[in-house]
PDB file of N, CA and C in Angstrom:
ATOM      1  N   UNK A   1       0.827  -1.201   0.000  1.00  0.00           N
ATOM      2  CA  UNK A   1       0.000   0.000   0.000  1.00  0.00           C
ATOM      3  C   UNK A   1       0.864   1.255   0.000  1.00  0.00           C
ATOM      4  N   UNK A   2       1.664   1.781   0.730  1.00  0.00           N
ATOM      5  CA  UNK A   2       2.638   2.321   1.137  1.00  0.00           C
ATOM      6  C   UNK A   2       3.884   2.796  -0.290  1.00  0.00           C
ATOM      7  N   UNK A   3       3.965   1.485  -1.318  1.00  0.00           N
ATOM      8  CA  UNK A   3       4.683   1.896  -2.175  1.00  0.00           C
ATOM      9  C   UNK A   3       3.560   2.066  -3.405  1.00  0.00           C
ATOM     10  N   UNK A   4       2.797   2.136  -3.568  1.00  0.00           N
ATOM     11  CA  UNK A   4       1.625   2.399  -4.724  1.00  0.00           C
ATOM     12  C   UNK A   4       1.262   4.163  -3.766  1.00  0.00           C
ATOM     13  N   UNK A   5       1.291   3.979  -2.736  1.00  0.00           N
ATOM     14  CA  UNK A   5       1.376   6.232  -2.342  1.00  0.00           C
ATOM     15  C   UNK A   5       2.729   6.451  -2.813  1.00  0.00           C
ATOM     16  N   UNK A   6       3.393   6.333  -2.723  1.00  0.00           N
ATOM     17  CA  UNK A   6       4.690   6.613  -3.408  1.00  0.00           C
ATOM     18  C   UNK A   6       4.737   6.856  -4.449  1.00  0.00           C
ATOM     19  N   UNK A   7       4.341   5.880  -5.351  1.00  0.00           N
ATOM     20  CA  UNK A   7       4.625   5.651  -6.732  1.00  0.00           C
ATOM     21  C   UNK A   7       3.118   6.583  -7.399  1.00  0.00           C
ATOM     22  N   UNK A   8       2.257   7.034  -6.720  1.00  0.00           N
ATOM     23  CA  UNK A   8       1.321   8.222  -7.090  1.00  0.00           C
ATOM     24  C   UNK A   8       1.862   9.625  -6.763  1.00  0.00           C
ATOM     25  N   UNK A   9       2.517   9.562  -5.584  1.00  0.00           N
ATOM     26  CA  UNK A   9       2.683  10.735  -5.521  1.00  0.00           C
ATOM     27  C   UNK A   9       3.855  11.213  -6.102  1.00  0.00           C
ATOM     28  N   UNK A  10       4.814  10.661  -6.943  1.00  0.00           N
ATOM     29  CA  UNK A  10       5.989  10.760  -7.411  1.00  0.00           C
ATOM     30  C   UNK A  10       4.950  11.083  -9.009  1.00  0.00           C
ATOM     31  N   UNK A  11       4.265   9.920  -9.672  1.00  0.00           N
ATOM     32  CA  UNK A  11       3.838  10.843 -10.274  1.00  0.00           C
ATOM     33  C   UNK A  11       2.834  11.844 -11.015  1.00  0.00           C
ATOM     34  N   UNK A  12       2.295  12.534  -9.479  1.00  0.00           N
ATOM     35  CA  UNK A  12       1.829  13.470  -9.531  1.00  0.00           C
ATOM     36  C   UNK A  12       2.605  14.980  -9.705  1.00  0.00           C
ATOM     37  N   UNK A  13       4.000  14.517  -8.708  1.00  0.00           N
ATOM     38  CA  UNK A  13       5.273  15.548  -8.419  1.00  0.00           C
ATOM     39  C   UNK A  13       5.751  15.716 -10.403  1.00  0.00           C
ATOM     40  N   UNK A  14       5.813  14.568 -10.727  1.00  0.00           N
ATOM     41  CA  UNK A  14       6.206  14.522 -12.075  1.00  0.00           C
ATOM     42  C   UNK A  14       5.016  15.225 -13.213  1.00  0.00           C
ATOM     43  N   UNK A  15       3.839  15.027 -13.365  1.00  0.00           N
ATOM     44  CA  UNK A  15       2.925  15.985 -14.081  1.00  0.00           C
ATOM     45  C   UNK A  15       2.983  16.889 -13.605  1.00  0.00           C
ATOM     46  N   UNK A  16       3.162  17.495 -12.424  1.00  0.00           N
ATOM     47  CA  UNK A  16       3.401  19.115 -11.985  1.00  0.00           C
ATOM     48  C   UNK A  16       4.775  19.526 -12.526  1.00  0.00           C
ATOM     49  N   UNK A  17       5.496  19.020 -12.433  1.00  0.00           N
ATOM     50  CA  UNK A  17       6.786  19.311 -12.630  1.00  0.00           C
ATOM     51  C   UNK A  17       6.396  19.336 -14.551  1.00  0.00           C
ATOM     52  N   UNK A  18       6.109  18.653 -15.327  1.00  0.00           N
ATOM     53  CA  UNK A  18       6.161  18.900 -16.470  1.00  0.00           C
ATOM     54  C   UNK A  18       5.217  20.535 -17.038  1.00  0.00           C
ATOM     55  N   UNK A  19       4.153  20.379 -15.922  1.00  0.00           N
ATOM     56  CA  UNK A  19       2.922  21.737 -16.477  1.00  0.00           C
ATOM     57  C   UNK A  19       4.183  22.789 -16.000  1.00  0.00           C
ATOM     58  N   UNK A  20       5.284  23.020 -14.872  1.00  0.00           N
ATOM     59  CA  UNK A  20       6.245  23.645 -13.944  1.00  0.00           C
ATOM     60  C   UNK A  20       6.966  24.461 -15.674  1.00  0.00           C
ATOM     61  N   UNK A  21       7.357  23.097 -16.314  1.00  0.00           N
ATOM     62  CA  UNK A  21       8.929  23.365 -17.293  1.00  0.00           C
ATOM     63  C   UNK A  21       7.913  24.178 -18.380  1.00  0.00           C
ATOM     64  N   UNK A  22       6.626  23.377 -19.331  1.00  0.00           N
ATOM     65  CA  UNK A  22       5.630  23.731 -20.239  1.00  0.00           C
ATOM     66  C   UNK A  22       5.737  25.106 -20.041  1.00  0.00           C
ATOM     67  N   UNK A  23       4.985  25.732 -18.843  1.00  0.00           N
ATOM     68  CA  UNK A  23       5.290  27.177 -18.348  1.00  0.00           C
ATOM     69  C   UNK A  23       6.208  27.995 -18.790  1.00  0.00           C
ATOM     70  N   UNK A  24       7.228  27.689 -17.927  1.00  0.00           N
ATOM     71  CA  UNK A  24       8.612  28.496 -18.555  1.00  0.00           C
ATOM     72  C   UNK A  24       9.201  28.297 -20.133  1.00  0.00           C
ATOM     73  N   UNK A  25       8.757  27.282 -20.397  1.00  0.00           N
ATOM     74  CA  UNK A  25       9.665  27.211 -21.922  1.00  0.00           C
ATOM     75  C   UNK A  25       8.612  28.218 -22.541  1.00  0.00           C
ATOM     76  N   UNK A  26       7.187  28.356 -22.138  1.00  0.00           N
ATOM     77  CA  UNK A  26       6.295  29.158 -23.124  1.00  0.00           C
ATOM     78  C   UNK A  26       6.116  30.477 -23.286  1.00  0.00           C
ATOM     79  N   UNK A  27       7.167  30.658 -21.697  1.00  0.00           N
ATOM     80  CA  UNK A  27       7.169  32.269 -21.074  1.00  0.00           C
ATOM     81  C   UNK A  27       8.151  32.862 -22.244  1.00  0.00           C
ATOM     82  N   UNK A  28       9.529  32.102 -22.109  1.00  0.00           N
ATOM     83  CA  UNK A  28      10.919  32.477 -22.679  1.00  0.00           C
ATOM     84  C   UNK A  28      10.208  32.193 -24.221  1.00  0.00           C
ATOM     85  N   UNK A  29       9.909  31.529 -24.809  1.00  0.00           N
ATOM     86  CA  UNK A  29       9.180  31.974 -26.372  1.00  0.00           C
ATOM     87  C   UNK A  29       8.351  32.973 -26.284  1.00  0.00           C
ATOM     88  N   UNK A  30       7.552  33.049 -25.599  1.00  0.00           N
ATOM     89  CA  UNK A  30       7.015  34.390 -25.394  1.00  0.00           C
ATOM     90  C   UNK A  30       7.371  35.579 -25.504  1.00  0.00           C
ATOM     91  N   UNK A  31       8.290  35.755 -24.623  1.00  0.00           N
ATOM     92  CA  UNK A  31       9.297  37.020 -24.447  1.00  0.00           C
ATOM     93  C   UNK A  31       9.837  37.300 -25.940  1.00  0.00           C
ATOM     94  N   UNK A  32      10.504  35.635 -26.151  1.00  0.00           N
ATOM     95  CA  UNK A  32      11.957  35.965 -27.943  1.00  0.00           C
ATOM     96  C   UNK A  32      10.839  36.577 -29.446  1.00  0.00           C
ATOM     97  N   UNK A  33       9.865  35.336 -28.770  1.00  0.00           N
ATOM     98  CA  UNK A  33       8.748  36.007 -29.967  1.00  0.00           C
ATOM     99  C   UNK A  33       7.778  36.967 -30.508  1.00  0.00           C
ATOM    100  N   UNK A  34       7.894  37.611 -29.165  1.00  0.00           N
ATOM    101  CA  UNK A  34       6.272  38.542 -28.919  1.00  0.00           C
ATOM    102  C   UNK A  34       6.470  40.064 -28.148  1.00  0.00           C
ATOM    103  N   UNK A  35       6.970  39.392 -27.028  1.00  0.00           N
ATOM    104  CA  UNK A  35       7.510  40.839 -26.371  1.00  0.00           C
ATOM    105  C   UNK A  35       8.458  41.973 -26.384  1.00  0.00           C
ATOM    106  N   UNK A  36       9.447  40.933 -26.830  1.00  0.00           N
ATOM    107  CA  UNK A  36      11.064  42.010 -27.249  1.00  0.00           C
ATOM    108  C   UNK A  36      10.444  42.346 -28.532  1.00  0.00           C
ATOM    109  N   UNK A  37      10.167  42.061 -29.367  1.00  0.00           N
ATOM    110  CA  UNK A  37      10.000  42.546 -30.625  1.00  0.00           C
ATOM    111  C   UNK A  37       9.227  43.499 -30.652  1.00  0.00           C
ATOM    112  N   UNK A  38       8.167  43.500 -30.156  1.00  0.00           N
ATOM    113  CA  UNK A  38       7.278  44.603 -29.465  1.00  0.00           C
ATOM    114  C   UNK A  38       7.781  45.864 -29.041  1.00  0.00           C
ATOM    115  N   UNK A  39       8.548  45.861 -28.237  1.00  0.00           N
ATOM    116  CA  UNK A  39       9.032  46.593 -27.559  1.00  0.00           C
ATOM    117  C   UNK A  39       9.861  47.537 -28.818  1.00  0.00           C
ATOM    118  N   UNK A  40      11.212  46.229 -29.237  1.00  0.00           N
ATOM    119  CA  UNK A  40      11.590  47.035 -30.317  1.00  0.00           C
ATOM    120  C   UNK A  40      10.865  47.705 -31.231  1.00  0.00           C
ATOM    121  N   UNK A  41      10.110  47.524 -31.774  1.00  0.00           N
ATOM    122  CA  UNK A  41       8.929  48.166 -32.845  1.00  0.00           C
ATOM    123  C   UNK A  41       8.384  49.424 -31.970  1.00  0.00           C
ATOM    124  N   UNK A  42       8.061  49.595 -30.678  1.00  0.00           N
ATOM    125  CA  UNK A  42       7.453  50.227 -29.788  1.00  0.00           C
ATOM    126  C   UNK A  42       8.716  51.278 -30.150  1.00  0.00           C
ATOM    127  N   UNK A  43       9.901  50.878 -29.461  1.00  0.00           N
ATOM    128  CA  UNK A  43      10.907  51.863 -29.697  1.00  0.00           C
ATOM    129  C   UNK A  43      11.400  52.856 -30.642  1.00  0.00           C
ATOM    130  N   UNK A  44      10.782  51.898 -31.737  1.00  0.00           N
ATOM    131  CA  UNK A  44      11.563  52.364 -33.288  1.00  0.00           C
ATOM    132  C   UNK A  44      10.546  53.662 -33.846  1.00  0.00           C
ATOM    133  N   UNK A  45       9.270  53.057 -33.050  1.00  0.00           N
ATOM    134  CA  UNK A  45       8.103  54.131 -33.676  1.00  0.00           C
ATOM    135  C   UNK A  45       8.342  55.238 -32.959  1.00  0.00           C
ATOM    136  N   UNK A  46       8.517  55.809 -32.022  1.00  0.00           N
ATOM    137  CA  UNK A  46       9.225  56.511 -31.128  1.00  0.00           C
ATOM    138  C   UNK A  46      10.136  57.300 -31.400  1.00  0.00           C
ATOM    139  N   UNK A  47      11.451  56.688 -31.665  1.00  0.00           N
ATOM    140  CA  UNK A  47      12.099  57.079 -32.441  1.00  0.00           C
ATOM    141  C   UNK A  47      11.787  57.900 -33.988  1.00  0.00           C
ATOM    142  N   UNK A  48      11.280  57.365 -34.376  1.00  0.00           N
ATOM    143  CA  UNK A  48      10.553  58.091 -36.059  1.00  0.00           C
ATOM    144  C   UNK A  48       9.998  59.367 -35.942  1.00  0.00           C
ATOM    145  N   UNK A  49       9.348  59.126 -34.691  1.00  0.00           N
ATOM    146  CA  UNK A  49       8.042  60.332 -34.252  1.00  0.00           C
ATOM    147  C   UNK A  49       8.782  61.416 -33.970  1.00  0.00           C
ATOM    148  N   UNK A  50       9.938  61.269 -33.308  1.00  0.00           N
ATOM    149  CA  UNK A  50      10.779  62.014 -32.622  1.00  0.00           C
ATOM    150  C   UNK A  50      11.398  63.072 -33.403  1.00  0.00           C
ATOM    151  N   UNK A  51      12.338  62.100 -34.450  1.00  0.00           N
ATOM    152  CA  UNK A  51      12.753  62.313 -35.462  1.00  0.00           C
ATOM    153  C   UNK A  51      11.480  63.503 -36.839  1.00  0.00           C
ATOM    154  N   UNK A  52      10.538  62.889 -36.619  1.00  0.00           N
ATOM    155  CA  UNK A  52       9.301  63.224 -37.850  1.00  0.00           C
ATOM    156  C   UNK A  52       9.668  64.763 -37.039  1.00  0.00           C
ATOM    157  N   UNK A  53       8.664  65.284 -36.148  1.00  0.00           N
ATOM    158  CA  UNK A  53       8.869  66.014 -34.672  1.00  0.00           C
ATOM    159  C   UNK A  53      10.151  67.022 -35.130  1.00  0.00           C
ATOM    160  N   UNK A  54      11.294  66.638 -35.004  1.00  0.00           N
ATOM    161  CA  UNK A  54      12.345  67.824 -35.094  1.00  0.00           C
ATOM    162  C   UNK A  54      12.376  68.478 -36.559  1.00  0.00           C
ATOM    163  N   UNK A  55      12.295  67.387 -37.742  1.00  0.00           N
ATOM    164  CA  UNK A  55      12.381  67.825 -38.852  1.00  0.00           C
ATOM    165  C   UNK A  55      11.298  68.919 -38.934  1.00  0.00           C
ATOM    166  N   UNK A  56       9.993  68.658 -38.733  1.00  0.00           N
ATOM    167  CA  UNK A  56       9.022  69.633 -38.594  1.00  0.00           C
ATOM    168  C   UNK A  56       9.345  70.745 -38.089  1.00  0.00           C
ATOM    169  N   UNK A  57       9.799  70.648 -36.658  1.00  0.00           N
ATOM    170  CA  UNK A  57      10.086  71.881 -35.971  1.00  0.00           C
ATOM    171  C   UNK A  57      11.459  73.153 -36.825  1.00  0.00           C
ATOM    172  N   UNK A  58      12.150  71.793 -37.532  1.00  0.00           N
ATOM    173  CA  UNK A  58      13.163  73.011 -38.534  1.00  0.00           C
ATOM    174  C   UNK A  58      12.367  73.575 -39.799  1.00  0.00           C
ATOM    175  N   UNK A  59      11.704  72.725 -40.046  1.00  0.00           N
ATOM    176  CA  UNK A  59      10.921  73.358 -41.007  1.00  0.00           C
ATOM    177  C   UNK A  59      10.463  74.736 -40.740  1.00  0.00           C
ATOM    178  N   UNK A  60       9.626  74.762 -39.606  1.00  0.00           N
ATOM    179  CA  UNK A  60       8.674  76.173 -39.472  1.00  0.00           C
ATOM    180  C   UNK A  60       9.874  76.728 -38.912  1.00  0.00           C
ATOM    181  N   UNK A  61      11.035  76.706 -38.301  1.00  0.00           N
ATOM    182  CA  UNK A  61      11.649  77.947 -38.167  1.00  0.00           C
ATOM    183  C   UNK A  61      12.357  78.241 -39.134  1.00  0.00           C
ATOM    184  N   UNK A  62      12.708  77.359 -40.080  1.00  0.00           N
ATOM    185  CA  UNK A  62      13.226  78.343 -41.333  1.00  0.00           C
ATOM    186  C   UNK A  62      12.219  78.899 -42.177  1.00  0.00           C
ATOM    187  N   UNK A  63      10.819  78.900 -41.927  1.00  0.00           N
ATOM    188  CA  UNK A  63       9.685  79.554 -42.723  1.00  0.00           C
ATOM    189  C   UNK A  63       9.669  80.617 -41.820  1.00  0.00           C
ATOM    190  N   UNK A  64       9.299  80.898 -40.924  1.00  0.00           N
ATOM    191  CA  UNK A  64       9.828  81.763 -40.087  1.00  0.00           C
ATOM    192  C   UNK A  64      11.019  82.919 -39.850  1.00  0.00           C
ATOM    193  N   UNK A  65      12.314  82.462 -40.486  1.00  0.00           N
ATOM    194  CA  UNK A  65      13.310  83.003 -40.562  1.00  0.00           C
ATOM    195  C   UNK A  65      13.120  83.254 -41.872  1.00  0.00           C
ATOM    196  N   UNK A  66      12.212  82.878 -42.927  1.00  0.00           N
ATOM    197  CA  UNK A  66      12.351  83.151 -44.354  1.00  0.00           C
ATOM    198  C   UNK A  66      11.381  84.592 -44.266  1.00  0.00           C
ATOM    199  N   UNK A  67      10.449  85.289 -43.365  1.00  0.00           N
ATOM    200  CA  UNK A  67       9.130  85.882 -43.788  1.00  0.00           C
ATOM    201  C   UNK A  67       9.586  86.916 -42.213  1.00  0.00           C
TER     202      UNK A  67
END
């Protein structure tokens, strides 16, 4: 009796332990696939805007300095 609780609860420890790893391997694809890239794209648009933003701002002061 004693080794059949054992041999359940080992693997029960073992299907937890697999849903445990499933988890993390899905987090870290997560992150490589979805989030950093995100972010980068998040960044880059940002960047552009920024960029869009100053060019504009030289614009009207040399219309400005032209009149």
């Amino acid at each position: 009796m004693s080794s059949h609780l054992a041999t359940l609860y080992w693997s029960g420890m073992l299907v937890l332990f697999f849903f445990w790893a499933y988890g993390i391997g899905s987090f870290v694809l997560d992150l490589k696939n979805k989030i950093i890239p995100g972010i980068i794209q998040y960044r880059r648009g940002r960047r552009r805007a920024r960029e869009q933003q100053e060019r504009e701002e030289e614009r009207e002061e040399r219309e400005k300095q032209l009149y």
